[in-house]
N, C-alpha and C. Protein backbone atom coordinates (compact mmCIF):
# COMPACT_ATOMS: atom_id res chain seq x y z
N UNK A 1 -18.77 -4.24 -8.36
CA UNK A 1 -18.39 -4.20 -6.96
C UNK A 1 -18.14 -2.76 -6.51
N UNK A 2 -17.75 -2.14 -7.33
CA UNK A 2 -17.04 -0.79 -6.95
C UNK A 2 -16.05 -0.51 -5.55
N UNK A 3 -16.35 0.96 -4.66
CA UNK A 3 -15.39 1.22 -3.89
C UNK A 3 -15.37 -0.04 -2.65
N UNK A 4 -13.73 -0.23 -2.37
CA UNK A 4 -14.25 -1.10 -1.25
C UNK A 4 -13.34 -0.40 0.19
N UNK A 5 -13.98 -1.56 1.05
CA UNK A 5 -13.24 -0.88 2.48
C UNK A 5 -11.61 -0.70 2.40
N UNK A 6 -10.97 0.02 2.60
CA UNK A 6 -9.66 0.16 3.33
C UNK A 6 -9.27 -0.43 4.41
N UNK A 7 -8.32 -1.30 4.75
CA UNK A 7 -8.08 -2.20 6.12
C UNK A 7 -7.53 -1.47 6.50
N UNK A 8 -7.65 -0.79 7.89
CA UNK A 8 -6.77 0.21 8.60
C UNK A 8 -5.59 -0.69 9.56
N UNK A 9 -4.00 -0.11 9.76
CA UNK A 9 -3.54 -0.85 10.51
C UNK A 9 -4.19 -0.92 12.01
N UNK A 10 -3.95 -2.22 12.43
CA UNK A 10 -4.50 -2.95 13.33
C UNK A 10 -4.76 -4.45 12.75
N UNK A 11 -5.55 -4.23 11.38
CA UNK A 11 -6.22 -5.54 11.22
C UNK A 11 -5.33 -6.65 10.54
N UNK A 12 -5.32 -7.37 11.23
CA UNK A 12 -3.91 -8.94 10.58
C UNK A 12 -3.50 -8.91 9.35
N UNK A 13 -4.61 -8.63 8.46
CA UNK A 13 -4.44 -8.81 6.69
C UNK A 13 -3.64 -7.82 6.31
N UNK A 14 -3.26 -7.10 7.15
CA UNK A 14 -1.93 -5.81 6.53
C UNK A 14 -0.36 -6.71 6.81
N UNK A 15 -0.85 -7.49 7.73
CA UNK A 15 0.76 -7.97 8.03
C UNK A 15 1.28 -9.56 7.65
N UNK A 16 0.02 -9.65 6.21
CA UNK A 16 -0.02 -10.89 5.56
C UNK A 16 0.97 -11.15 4.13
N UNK A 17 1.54 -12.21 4.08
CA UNK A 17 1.88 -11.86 2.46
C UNK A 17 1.27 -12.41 1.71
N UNK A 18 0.73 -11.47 0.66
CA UNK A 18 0.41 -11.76 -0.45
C UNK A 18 0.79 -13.18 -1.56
N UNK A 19 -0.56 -13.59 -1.65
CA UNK A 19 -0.04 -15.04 -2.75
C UNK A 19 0.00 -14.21 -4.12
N UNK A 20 0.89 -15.33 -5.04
CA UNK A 20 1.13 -14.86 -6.52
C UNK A 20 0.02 -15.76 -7.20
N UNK A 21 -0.52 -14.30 -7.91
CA UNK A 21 -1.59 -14.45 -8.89
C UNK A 21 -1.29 -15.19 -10.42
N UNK A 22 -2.16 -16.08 -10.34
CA UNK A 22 -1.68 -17.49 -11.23
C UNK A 22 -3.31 -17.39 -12.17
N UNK A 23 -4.05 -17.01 -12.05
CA UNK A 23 -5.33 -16.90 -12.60
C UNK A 23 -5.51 -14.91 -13.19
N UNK A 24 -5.30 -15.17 -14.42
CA UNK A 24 -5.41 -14.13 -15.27
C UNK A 24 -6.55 -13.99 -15.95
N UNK A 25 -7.66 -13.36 -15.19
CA UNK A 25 -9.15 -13.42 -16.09
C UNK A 25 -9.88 -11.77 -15.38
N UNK A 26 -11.52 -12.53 -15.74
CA UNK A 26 -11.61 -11.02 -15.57
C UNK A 26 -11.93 -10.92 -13.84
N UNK A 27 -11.86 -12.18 -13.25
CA UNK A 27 -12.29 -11.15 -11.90
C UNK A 27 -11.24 -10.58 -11.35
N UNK A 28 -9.56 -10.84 -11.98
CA UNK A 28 -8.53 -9.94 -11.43
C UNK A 28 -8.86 -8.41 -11.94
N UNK A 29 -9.18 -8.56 -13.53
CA UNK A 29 -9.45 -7.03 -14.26
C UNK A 29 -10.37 -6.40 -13.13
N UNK A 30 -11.39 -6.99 -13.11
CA UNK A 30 -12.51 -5.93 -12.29
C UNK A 30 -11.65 -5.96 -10.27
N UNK A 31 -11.19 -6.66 -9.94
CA UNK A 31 -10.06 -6.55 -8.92
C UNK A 31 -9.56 -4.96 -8.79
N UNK A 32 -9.00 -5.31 -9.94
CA UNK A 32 -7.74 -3.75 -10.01
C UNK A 32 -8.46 -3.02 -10.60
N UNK A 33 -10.01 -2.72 -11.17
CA UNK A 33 -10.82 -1.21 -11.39
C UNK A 33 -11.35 -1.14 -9.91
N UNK A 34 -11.40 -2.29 -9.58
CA UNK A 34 -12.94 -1.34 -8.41
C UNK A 34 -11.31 -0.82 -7.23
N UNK A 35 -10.19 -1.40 -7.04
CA UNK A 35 -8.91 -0.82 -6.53
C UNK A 35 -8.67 0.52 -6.86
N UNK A 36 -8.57 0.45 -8.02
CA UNK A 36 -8.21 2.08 -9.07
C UNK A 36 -9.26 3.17 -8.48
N UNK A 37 -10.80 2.62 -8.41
CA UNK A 37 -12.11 3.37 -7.91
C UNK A 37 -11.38 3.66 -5.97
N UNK A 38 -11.12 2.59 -5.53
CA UNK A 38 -11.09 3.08 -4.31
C UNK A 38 -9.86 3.97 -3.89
N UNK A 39 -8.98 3.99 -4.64
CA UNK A 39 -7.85 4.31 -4.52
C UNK A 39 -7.94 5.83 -4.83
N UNK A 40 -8.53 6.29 -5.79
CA UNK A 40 -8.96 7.77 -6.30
C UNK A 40 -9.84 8.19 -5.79
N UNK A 41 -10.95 7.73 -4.75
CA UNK A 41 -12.04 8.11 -4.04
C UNK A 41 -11.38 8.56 -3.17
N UNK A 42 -9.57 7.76 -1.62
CA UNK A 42 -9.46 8.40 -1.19
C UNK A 42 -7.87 8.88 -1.12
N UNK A 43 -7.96 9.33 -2.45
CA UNK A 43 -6.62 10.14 -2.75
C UNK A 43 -6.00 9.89 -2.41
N UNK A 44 -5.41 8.54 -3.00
CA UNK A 44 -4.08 7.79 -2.88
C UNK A 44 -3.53 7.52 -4.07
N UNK A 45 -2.21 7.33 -3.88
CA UNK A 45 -1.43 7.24 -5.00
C UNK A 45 -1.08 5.89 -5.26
N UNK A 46 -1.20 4.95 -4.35
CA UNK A 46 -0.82 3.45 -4.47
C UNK A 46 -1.64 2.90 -3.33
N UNK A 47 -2.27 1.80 -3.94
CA UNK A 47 -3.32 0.63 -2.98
C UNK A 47 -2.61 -0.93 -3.27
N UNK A 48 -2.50 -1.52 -2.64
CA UNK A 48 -1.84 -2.91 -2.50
C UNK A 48 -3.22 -3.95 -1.99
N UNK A 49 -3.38 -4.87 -2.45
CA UNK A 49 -4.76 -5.48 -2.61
C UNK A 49 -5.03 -5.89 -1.03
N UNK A 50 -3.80 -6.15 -0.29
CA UNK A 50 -4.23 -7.21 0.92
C UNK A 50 -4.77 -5.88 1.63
N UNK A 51 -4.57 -4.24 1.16
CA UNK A 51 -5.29 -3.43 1.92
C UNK A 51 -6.73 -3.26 1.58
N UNK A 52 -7.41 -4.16 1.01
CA UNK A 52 -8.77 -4.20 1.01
C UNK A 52 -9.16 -5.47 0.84
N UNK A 53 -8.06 -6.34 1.89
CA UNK A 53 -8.50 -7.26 2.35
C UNK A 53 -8.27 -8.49 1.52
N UNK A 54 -7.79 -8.16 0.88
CA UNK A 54 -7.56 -9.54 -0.93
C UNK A 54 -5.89 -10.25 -0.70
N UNK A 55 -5.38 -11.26 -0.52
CA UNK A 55 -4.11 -11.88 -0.06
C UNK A 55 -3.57 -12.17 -1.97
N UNK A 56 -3.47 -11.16 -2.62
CA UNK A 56 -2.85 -11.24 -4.07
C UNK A 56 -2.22 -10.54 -4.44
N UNK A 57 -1.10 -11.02 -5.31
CA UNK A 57 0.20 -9.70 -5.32
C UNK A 57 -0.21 -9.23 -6.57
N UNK A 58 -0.78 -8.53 -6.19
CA UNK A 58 -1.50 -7.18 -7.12
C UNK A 58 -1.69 -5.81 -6.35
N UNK A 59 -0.88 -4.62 -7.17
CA UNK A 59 -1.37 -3.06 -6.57
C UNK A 59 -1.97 -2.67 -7.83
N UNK A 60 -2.30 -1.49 -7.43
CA UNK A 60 -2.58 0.02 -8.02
C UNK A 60 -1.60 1.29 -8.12
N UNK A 61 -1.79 1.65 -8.78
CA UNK A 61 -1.13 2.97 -8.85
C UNK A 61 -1.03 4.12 -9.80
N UNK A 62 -0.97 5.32 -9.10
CA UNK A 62 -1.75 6.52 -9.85
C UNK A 62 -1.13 7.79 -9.47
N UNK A 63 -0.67 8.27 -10.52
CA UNK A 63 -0.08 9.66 -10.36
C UNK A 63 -0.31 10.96 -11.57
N UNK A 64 -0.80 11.77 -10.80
CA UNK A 64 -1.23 12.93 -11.87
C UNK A 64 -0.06 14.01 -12.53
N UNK A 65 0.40 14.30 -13.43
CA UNK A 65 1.23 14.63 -14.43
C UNK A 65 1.01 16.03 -15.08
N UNK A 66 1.74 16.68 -14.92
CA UNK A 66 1.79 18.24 -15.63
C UNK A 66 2.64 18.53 -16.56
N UNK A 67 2.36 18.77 -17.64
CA UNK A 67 3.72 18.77 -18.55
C UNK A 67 3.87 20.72 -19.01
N UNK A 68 5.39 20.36 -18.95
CA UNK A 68 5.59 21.74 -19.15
C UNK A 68 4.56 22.73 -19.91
N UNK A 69 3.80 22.59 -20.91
CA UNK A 69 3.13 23.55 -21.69
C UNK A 69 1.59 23.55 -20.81
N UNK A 70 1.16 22.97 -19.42
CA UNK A 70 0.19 22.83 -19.09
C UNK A 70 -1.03 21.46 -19.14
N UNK A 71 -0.48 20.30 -20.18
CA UNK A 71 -1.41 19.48 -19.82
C UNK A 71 -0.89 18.37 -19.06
N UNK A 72 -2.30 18.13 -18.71
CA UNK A 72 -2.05 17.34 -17.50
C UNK A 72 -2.98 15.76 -17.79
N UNK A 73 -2.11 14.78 -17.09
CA UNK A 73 -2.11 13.26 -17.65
C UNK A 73 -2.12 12.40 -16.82
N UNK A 74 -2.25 11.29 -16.65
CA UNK A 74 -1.54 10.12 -15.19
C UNK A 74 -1.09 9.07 -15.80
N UNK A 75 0.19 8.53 -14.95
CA UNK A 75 0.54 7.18 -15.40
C UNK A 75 0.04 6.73 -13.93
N UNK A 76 -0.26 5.47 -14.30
CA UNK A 76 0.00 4.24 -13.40
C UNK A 76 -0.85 2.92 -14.23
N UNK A 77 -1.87 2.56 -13.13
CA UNK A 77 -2.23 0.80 -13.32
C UNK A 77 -2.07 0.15 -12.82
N UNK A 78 -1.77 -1.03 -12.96
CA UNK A 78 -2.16 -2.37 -11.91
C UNK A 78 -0.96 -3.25 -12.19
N UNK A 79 -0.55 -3.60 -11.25
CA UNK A 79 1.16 -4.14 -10.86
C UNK A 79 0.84 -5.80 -10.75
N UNK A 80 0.80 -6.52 -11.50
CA UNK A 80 0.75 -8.28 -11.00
C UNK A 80 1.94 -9.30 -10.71
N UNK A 81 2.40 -9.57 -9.48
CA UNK A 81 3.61 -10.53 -9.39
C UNK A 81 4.51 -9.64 -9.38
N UNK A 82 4.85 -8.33 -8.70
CA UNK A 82 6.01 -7.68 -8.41
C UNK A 82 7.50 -8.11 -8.16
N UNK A 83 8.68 -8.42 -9.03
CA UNK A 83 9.65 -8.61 -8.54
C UNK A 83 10.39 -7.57 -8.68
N UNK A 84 11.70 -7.44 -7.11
CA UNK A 84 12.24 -6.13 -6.68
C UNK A 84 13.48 -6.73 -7.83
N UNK A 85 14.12 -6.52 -8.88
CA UNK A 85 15.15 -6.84 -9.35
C UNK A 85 16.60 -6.04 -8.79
N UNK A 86 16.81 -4.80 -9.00
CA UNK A 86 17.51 -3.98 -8.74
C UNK A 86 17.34 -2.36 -7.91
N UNK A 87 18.02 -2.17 -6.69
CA UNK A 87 17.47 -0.95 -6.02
C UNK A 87 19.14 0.02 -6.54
N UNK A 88 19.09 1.05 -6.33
CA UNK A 88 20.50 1.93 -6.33
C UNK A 88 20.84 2.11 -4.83
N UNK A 89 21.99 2.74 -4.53
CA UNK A 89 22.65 2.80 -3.34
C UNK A 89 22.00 4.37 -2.72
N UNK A 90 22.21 5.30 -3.58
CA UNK A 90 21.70 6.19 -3.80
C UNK A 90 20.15 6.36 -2.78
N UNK A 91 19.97 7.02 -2.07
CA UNK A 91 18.69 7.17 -1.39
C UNK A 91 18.06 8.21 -1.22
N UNK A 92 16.74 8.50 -1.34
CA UNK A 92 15.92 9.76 -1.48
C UNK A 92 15.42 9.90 -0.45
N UNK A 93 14.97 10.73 0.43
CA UNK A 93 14.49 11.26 1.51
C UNK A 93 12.52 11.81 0.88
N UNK A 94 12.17 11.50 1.74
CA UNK A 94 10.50 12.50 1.58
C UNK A 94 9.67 11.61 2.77
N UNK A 95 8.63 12.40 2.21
CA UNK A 95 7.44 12.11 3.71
C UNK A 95 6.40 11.32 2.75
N UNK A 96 6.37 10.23 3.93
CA UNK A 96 5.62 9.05 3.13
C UNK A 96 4.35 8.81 4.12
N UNK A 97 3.37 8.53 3.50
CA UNK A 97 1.78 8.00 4.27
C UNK A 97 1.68 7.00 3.56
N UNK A 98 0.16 6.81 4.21
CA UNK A 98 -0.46 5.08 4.06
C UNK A 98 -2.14 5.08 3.98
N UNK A 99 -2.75 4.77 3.18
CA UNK A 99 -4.01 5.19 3.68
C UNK A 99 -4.48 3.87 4.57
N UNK A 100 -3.60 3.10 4.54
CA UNK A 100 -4.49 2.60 5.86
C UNK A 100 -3.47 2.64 7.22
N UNK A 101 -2.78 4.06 7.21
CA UNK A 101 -2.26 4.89 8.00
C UNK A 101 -3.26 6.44 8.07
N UNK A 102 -4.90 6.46 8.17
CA UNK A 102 -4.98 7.84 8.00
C UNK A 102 -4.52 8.99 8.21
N UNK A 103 -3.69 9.87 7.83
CA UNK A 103 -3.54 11.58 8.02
C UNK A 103 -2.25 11.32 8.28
N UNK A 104 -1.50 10.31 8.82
CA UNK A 104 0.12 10.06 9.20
C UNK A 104 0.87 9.99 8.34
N UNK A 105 2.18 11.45 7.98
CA UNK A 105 3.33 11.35 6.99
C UNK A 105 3.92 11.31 7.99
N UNK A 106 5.20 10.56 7.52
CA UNK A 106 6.81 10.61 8.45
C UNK A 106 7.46 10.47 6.88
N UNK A 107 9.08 11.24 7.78
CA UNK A 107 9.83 11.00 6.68
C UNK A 107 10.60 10.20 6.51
N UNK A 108 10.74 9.12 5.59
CA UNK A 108 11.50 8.16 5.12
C UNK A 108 12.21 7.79 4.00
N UNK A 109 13.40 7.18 4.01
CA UNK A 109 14.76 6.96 3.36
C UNK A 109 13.86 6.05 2.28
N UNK A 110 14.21 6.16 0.90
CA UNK A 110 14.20 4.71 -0.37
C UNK A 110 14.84 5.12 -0.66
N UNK A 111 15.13 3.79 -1.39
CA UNK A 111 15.98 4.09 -2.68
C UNK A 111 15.51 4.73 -3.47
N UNK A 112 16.86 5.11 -4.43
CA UNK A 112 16.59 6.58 -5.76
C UNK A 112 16.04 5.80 -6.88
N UNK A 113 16.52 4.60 -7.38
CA UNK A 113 16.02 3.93 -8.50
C UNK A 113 15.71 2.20 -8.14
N UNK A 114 14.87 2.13 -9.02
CA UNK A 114 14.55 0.74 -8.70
C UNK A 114 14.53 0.08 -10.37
N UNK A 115 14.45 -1.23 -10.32
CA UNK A 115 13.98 -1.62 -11.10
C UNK A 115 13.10 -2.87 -11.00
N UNK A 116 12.01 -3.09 -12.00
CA UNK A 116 11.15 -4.10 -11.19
C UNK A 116 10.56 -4.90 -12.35
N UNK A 117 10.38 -6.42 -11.91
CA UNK A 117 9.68 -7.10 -13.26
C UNK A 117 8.51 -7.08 -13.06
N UNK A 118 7.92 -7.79 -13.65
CA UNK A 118 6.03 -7.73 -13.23
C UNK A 118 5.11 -7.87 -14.46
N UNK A 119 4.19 -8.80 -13.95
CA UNK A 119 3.17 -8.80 -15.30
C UNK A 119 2.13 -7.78 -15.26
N UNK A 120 0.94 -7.85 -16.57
CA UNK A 120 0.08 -6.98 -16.30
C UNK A 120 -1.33 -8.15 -15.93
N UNK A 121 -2.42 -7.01 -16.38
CA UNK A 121 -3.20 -7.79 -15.82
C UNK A 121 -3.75 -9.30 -16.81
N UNK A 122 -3.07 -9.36 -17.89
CA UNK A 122 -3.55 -10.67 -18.87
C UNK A 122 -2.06 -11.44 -18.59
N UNK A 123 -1.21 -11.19 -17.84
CA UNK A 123 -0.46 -11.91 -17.81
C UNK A 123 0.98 -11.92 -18.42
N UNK A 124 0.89 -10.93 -19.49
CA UNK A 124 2.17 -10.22 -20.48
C UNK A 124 3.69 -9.91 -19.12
N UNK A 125 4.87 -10.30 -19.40
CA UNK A 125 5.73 -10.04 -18.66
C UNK A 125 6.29 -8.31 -18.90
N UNK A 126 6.55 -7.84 -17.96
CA UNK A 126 7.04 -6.23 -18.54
C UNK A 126 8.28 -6.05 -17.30
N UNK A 127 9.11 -4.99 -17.78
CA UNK A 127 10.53 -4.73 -17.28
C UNK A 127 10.06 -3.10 -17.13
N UNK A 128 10.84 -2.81 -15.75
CA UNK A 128 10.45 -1.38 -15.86
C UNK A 128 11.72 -0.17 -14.63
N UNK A 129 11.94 0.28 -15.55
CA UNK A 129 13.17 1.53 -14.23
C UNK A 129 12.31 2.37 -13.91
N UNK A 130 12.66 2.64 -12.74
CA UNK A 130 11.91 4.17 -12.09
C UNK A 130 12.77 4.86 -11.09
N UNK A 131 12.40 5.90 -11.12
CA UNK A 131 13.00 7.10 -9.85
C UNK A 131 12.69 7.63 -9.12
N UNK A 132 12.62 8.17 -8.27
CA UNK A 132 12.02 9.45 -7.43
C UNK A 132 10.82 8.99 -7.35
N UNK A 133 10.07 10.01 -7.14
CA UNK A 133 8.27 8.99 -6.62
C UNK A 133 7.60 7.82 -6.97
N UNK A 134 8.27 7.65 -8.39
CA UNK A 134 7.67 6.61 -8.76
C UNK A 134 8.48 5.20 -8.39
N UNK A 135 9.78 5.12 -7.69
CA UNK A 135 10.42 4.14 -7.33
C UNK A 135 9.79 4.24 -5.71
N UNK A 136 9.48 5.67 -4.91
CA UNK A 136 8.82 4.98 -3.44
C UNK A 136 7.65 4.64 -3.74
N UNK A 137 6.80 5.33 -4.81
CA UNK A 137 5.16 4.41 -4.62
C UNK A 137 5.79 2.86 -4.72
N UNK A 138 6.25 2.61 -5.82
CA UNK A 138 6.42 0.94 -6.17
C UNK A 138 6.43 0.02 -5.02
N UNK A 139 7.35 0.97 -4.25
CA UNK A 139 8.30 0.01 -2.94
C UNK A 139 7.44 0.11 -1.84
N UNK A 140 6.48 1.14 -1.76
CA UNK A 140 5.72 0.72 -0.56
C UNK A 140 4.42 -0.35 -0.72
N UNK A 141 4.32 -0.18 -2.02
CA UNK A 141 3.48 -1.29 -2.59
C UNK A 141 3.81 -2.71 -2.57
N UNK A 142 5.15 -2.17 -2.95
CA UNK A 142 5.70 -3.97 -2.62
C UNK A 142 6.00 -4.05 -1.65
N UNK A 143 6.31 -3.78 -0.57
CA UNK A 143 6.36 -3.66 1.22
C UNK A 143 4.83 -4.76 1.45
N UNK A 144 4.12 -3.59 0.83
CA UNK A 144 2.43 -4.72 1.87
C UNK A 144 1.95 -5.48 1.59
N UNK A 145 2.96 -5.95 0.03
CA UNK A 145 2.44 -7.86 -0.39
C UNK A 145 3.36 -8.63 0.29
N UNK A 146 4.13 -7.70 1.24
CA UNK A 146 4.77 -8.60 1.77
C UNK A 146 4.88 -8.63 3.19
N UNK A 147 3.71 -8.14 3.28
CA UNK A 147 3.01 -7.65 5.16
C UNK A 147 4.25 -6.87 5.73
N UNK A 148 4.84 -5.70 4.95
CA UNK A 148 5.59 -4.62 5.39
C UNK A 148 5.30 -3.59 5.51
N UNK A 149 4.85 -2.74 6.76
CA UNK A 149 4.31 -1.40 6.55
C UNK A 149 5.52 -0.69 6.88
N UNK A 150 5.22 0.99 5.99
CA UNK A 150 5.82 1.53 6.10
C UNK A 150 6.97 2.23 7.61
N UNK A 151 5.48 2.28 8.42
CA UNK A 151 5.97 2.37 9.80
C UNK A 151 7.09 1.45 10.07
N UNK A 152 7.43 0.17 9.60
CA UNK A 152 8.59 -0.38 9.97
C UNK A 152 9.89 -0.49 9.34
N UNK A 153 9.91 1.21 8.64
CA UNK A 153 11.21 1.56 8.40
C UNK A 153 11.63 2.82 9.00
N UNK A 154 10.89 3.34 10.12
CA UNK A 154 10.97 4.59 10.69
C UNK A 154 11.79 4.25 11.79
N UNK A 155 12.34 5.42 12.10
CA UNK A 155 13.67 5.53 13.22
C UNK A 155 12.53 5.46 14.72
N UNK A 156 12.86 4.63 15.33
CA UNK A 156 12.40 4.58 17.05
C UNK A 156 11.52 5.40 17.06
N UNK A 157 11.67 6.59 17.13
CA UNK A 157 10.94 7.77 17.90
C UNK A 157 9.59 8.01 17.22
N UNK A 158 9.94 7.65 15.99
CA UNK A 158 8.78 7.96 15.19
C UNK A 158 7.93 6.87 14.67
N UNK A 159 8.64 5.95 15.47
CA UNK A 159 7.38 4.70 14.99
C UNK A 159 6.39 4.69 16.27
N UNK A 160 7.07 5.03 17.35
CA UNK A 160 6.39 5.20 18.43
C UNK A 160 5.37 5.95 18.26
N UNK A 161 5.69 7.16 17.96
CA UNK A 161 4.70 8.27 17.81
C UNK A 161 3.30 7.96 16.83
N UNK A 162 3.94 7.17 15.23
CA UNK A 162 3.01 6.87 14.92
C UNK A 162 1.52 5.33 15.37
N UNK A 163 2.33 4.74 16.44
CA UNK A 163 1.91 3.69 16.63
C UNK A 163 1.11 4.15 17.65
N UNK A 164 1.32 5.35 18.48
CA UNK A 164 0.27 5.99 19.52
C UNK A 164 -0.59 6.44 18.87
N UNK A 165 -0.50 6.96 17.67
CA UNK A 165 -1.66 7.79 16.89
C UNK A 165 -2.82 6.85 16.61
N UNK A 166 -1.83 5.86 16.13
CA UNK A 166 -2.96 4.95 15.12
C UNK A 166 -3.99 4.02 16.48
N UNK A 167 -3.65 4.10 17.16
CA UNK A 167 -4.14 3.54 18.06
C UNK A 167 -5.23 4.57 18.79
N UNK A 168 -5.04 5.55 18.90
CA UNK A 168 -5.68 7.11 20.10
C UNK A 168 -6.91 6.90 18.26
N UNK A 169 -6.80 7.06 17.17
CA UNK A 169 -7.36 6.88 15.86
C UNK A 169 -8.49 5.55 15.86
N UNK A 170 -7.79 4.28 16.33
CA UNK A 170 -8.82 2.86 16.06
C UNK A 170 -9.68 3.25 17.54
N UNK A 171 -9.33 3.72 18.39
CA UNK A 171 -10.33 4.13 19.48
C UNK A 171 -11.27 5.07 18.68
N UNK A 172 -11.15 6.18 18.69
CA UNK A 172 -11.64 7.00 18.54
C UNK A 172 -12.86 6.56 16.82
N UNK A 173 -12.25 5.84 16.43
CA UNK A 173 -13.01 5.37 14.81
C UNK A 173 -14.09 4.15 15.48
N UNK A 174 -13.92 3.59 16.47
CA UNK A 174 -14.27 2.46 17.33
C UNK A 174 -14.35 1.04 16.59
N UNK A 175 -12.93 1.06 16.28
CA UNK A 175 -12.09 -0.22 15.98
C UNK A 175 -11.75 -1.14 16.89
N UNK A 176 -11.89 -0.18 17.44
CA UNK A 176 -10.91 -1.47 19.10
C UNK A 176 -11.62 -1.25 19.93
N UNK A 177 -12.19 -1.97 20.84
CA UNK A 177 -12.89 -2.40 22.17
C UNK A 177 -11.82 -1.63 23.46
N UNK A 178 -12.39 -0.62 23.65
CA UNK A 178 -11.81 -0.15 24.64
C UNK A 178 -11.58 -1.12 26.21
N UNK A 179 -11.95 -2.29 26.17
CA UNK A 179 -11.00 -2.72 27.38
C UNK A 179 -10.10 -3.48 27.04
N UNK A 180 -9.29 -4.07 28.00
CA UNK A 180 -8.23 -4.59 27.34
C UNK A 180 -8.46 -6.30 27.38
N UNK A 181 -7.99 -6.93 26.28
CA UNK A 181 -8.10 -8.27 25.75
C UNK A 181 -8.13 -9.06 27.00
N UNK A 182 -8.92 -9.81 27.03
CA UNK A 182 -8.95 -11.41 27.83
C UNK A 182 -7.80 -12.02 27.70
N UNK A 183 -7.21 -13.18 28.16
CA UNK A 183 -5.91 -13.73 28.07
C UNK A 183 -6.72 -14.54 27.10
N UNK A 184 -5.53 -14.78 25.52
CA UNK A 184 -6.27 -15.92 24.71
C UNK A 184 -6.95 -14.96 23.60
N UNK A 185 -7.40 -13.93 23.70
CA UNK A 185 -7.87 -12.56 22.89
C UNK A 185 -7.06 -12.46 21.90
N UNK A 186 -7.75 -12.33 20.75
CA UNK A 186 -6.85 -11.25 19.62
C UNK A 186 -6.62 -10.09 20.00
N UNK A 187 -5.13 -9.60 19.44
CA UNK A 187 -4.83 -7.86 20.33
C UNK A 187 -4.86 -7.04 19.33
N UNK A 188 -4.76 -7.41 18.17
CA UNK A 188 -5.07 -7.00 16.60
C UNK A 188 -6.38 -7.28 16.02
N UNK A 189 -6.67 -6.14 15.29
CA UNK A 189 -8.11 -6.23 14.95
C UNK A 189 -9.69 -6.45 15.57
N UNK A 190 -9.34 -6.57 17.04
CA UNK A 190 -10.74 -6.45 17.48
C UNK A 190 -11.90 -5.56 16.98
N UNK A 191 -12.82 -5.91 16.86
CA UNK A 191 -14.38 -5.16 16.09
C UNK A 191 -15.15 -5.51 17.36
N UNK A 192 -15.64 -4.14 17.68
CA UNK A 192 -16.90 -4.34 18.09
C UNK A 192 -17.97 -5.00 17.39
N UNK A 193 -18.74 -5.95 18.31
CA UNK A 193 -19.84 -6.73 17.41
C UNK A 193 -20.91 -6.46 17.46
């Protein structure tokens, strides 16, 4: 299958939740490579499946690693059945994007540590703590199996701002039908046909 499309916000399947994956074979394996492929094609650090259109609580995730003496490594992989067990009180600040937010960082509050259960991709149960980047990739990942975008943890001003962008963006990409909906119209996701 290889790379696949990116659902940009606008289209419904971002604001869907994800069903739990109960079938452990290989079309989940090849699922989460041709994810991993699209995800590194456009330099992202975390893909959540319903963003390429798939309603399964399964992500990706990928981060490149420097170790003090110079080499360099990545952890991540493929997240199945995400549960949020434990967050800290504690909260980290940074600037967070979306790729199916193109070019848009804002800065937003997570938590400092998380902890999270989750299988892999054969089904094995695993326990896992994290911190600092690797507790916001997790959480925005688990946000969009649960039709949560990031934008809807931003303060007023800046959801606005980004919600003008993305929009002045699905015009300009010609996502959206520049007139405005019929009564009875979808107001999300229109495609030109």
């Amino acid at each position: 299958m290889g790379r696949m499309e990116i659902r940009i916000f606008g289209d419904p399947v971002l604001r869907q939740r994800a069903h739990e994956v109960t079938d452990f074979d290989g079309r989940l394996a090849t699922l989460a490579e041709d994810m991993l492929e699209t995800m590194r094609a456009a330099d992202g650090a975390g893909l959540a499946a319903n963003q390429v259109g798939v309603l399964k609580r399964l992500f990706t995730w990928e981060v490149a690693l420097e170790a003090e003496d110079g080499a360099r490594s990545t952890r991540g992989g493929a997240v199945v059945n995400p549960q949020l067990l434990d967050v800290s009180e504690e909260l980290q600040d940074g600037d967070e994007g979306c790729l199916s937010f193109p070019g848009l960082f804002y800065p937003l509050e997570r938590p400092l540590r998380v902890e999270v259960a989750y299988q892999d991709l054969v089904g094995d149960d695993h326990r896992v703590e994290l911190d600092g980047y690797f507790a916001r990739i997790w959480l925005h990942e688990m946000d969009h199996l649960n039709g949560i975008l990031f934008v809807d943890h931003l303060a007023a001003h800046d959801r606005k701002a980004a919600l003008k962008q993305m929009r002045e963006y699905r015009l300009a990409a010609g996502l959206d039908d520049p007139e405005p909906p019929r009564p009875g119209g979808l107001l999300l996701g229109r495609h030109r046909r």
